[in-house]
Protein backbone atom coordinates (compact mmCIF):
# COMPACT_ATOMS: atom_id res chain seq x y z
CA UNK A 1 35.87 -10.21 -3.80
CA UNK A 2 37.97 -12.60 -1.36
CA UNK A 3 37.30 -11.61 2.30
CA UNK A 4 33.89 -9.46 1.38
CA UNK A 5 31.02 -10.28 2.58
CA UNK A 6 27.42 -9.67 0.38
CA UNK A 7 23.71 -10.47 1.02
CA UNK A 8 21.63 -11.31 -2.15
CA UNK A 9 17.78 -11.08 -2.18
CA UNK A 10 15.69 -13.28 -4.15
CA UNK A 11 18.69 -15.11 -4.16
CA UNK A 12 16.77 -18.83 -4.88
CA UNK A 13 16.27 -18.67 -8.35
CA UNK A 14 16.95 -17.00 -11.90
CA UNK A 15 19.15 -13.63 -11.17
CA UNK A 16 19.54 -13.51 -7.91
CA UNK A 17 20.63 -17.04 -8.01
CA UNK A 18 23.24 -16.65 -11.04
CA UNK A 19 24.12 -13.58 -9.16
CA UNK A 20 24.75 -15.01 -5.73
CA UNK A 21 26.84 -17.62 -7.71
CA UNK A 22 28.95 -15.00 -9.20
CA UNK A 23 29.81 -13.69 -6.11
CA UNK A 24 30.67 -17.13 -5.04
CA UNK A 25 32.84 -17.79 -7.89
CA UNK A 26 34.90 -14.39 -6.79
CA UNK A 27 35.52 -15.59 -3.31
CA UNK A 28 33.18 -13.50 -1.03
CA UNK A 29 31.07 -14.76 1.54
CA UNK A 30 27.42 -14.57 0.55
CA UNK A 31 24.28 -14.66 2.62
CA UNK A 32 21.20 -15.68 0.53
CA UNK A 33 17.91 -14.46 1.12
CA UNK A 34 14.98 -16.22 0.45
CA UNK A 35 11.22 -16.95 1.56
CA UNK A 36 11.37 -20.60 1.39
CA UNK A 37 13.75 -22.49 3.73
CA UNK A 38 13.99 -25.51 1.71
CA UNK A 39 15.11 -23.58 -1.60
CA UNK A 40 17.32 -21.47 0.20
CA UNK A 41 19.30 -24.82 1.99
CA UNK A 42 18.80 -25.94 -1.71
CA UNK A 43 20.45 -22.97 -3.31
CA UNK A 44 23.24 -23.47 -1.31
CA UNK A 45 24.04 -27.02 -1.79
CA UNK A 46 24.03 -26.70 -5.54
CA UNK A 47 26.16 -23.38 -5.21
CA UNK A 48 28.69 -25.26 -2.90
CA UNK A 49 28.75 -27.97 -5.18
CA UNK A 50 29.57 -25.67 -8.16
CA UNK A 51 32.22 -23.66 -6.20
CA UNK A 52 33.70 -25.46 -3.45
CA UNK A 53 34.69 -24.51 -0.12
CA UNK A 54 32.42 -21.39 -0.61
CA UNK A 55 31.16 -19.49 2.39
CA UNK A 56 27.50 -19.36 1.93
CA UNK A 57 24.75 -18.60 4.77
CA UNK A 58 20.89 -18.71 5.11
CA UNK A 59 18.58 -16.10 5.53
CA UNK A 60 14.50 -16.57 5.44
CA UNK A 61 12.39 -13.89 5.38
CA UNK A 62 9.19 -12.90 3.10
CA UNK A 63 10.18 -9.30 2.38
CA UNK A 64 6.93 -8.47 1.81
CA UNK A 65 6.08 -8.22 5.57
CA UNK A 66 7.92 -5.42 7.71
CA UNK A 67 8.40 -7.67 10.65
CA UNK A 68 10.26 -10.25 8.76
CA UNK A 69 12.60 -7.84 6.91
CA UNK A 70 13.53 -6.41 10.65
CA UNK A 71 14.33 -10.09 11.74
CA UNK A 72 16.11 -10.64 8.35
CA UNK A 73 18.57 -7.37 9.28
CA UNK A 74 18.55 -8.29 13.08
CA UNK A 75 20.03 -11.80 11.59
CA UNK A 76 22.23 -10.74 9.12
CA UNK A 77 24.00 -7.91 11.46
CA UNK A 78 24.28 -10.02 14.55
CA UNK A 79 26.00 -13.22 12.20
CA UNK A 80 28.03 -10.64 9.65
CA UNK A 81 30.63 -7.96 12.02
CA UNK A 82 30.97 -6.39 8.43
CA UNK A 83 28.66 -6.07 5.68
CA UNK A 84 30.46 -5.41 2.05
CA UNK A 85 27.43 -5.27 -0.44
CA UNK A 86 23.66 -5.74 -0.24
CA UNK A 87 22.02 -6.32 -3.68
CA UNK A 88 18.31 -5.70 -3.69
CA UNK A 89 16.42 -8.14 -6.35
CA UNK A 90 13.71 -9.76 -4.60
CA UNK A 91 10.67 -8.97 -6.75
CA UNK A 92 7.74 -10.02 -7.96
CA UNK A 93 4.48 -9.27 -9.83
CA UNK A 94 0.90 -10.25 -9.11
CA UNK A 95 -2.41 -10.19 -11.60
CA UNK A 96 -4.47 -9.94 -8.04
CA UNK A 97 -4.40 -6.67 -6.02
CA UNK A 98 -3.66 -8.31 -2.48
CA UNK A 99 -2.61 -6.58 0.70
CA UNK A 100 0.34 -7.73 2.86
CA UNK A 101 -0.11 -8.08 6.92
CA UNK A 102 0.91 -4.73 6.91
CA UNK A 103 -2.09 -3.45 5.32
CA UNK A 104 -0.27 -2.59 2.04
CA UNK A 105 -0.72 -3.48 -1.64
CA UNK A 106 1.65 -6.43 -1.75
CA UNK A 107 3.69 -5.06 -5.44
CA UNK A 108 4.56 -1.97 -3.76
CA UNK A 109 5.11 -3.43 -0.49
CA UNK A 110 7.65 -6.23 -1.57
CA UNK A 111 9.15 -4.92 -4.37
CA UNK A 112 9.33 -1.09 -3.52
CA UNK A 113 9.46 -1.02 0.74
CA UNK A 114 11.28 -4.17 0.98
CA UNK A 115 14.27 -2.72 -0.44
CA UNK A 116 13.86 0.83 1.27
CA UNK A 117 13.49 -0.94 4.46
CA UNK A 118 15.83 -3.62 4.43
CA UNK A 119 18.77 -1.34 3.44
CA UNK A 120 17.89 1.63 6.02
CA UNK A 121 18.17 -1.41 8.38
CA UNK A 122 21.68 -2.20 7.21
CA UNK A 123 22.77 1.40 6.42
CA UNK A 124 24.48 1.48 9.44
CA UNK A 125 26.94 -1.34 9.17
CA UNK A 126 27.64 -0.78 5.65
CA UNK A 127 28.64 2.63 6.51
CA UNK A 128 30.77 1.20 9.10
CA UNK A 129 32.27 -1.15 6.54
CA UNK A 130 32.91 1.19 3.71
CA UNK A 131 33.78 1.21 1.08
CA UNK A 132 30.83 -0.62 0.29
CA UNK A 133 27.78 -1.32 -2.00
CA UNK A 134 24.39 -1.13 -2.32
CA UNK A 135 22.84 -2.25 -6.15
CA UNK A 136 18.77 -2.26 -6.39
CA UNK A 137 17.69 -4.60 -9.19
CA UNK A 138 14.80 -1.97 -10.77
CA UNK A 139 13.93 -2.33 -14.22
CA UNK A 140 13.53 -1.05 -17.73
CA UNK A 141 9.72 -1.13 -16.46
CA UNK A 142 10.41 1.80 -14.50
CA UNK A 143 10.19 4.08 -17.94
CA UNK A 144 6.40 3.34 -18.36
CA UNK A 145 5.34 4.11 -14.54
CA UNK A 146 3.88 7.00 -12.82
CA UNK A 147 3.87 7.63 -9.26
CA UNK A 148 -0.01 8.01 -8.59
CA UNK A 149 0.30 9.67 -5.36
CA UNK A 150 -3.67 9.89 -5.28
CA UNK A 151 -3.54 5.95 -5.46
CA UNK A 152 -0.36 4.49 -4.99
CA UNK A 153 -1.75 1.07 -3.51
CA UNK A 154 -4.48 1.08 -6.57
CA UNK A 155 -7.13 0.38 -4.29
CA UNK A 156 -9.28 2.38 -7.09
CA UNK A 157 -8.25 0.76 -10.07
CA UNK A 158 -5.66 -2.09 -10.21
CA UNK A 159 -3.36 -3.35 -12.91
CA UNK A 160 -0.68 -5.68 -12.23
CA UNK A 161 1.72 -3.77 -15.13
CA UNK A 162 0.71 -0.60 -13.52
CA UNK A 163 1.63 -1.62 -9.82
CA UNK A 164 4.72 -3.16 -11.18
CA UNK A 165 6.13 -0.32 -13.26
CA UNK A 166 5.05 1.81 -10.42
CA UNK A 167 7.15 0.01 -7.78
CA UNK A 168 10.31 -0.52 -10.39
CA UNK A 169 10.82 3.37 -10.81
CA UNK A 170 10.05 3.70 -6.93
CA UNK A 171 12.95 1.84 -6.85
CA UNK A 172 14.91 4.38 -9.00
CA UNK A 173 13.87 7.26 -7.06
CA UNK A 174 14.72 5.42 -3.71
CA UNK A 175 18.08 5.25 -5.38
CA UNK A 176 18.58 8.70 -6.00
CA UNK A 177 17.20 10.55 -2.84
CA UNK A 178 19.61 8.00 -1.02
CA UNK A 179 22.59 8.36 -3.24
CA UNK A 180 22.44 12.03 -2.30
CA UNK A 181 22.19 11.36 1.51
CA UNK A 182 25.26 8.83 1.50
CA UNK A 183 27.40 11.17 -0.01
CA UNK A 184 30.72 11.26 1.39
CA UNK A 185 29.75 7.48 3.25
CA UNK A 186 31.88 5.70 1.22
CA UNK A 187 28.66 3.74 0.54
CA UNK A 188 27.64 3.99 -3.20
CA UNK A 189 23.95 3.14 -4.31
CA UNK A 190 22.80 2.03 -7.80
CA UNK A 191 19.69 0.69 -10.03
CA UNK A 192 19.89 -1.73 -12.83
CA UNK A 193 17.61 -3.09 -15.73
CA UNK A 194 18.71 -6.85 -15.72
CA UNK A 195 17.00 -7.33 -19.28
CA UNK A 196 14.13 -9.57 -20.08
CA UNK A 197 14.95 -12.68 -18.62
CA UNK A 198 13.76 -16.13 -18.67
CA UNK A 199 13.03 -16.53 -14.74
CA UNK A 200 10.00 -17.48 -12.50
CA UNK A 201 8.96 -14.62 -12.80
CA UNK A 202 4.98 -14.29 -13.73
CA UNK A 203 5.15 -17.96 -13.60
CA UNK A 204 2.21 -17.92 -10.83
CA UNK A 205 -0.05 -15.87 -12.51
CA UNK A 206 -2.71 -16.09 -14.52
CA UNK A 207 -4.96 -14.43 -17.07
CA UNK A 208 -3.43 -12.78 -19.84
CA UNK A 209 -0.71 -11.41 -18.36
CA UNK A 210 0.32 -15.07 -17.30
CA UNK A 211 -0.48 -16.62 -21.07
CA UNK A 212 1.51 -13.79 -22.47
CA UNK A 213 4.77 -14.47 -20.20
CA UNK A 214 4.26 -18.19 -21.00
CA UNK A 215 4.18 -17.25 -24.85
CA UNK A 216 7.43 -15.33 -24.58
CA UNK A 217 9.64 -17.49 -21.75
CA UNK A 218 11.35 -19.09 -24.57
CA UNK A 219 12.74 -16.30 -26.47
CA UNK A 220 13.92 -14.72 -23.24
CA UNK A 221 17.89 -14.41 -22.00
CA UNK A 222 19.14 -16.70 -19.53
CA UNK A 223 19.43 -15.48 -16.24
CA UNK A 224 23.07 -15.71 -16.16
CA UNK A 225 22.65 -12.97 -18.62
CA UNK A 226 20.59 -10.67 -16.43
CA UNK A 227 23.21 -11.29 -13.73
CA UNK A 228 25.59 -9.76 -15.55
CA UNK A 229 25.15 -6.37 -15.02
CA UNK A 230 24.20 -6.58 -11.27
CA UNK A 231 27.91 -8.81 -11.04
CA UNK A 232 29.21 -5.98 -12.61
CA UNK A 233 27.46 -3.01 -10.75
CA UNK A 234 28.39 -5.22 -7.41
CA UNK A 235 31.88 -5.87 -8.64
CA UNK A 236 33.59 -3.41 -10.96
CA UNK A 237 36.91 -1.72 -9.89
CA UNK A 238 36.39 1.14 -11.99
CA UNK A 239 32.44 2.02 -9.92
CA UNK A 240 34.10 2.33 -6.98
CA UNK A 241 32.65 5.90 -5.70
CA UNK A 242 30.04 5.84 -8.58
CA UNK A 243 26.58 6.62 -7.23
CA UNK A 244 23.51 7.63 -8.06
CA UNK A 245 23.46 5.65 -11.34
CA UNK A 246 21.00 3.48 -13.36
CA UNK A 247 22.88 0.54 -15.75
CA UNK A 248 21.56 -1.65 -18.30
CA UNK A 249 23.81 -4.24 -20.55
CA UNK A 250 26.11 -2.75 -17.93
CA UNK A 251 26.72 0.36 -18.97
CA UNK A 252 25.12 3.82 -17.55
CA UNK A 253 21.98 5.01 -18.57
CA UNK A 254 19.76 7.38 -18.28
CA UNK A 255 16.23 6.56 -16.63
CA UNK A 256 13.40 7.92 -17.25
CA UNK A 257 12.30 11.83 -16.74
CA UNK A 258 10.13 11.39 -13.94
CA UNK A 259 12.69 9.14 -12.20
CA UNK A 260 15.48 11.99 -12.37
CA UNK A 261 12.74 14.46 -10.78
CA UNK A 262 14.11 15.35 -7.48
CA UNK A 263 10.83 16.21 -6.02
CA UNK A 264 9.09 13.44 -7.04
CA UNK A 265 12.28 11.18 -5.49
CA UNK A 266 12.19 13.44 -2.12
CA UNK A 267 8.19 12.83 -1.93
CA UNK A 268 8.25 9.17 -2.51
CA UNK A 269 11.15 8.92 0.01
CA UNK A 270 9.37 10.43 2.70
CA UNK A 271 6.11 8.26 1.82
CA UNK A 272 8.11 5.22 1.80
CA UNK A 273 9.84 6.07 5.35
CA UNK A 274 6.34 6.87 6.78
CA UNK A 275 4.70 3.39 5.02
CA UNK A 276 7.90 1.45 6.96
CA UNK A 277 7.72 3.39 10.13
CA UNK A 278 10.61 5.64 9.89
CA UNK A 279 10.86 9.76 10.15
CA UNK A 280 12.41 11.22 7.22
């Protein structure tokens, strides 16, 4: 990975941290992401402690809001002339249905449009850069969700496993209606199932779905382990010009049955453009 240069999401902690290291460790330049400044500067001191002289920059941005994720690409493509791989994993899930400044259920908003938007932002200059990567940390979650295109925001019922499995396989479709447009870019685009991993994630919420996560965190992998397969999706000689896939433990998979429907991917694509305020 010398002279390459990546941007990691989520980048402060559990995967996207052991993932941003890994890139570290294989000499590229990596731009971390994050939506606290003081973790981010953090990150990056303990990642240039653990692999010195590593080129590492600082991004902030909460990718939940559409403003910030257009000052995050503004940032990244007037510091970075050439922009090698982009690795989607910010994510989280909430137990409270909440609404971003952008008027849109926050699950779907930051861990759904965040990636759509963010990468349409940089599709140019990693098209200009090819070959190049795009990997979208989704998740085995994605099997149990459902598009509900007469609620997508469940602002009639919400469920925080719902919203989440929802937004996970909108980030398999996203995958393959772009795949199919990038054809013949040089830019390749896959999803990934990290694995259950012991991370922050849940940590913040409460009710059962919070006591639950708490019960389980111990028995979890490490997030080194879920960084294994985005490393390798990011990384591999042998993916070069593979596109359009979904890995777990990574090796190719096959996602679920509504994921591979190609209507379903071309109607959430053009929902997702319209929610970000793109044409189609």
């Amino acid at each position: 990975m010398a002279g390459t240069v990546c941007l990691v999401t989520g980048a402060t902690s559990g995967i996207g941290y052991e993932t941003a290291l890994g890139l570290a460790r294989a000499g590229a330049r990596v731009g971390l992401a994050g939506r606290d400044a003081r973790k981010v500067e953090r990150t990056i001191r303990e990642i240039a402690a653990a692999v010195p002289g590593a080129e590492l920059d600082a991004f902030v941005a909460d990718l939940s809001a559409q403003a910030e994720i257009r000052r995050l690409a503004a940032e990244v493509l007037a510091r970075y002339p050439r922009l090698d791989l982009l690795v989607n994993n910010a994510g989280a899930i909430f137990d409270r249905r909440e609404t971003t400044v952008d008027g849109i259920e926050r699950t779907w908003a930051l861990d759904h449009l965040g990636y759509v938007l963010l990468t349409l932002a940089l599709l140019d200059r990693l098209k200009a850069s090819a070959p190049a990567r795009i990997v979208n940390v989704a998740s085995a979650a994605h099997t149990r969700g459902r598009i509900d295109f007469d609620d997508l925001e469940g602002a009639k019922r919400y469920s925080a496993i719902k919203a989440y499995a929802q937004a996970k396989l909108g980030n398999v479709l996203f995958t393959a209606a772009l795949a199919r447009r990038l054809a013949g870019t040089g830019v390749t685009v896959n999803a990934l199932h990290p694995g259950v991993i012991n991370t922050g994630f849940a940590r913040n919420t409460g009710g059962l779905l919070g006591f639950g996560w708490g019960l389980i965190r111990p028995f979890l992998s490490a997030p080194a382990d879920g960084a294994a397969t985005s490393l390798h999706v990011a990384t591999a000689p042998d993916l070069a010009g593979v596109s359009g896939r979904y890995f777990a433990r990574s090796r190719p998979v096959a996602p679920s049955a509504e994921s591979q429907d190609r209507a379903v991917q071309e109607r959430v694509w053009e929902i997702s453009l319209r929610q970000v305020g793109l044409t189609a």
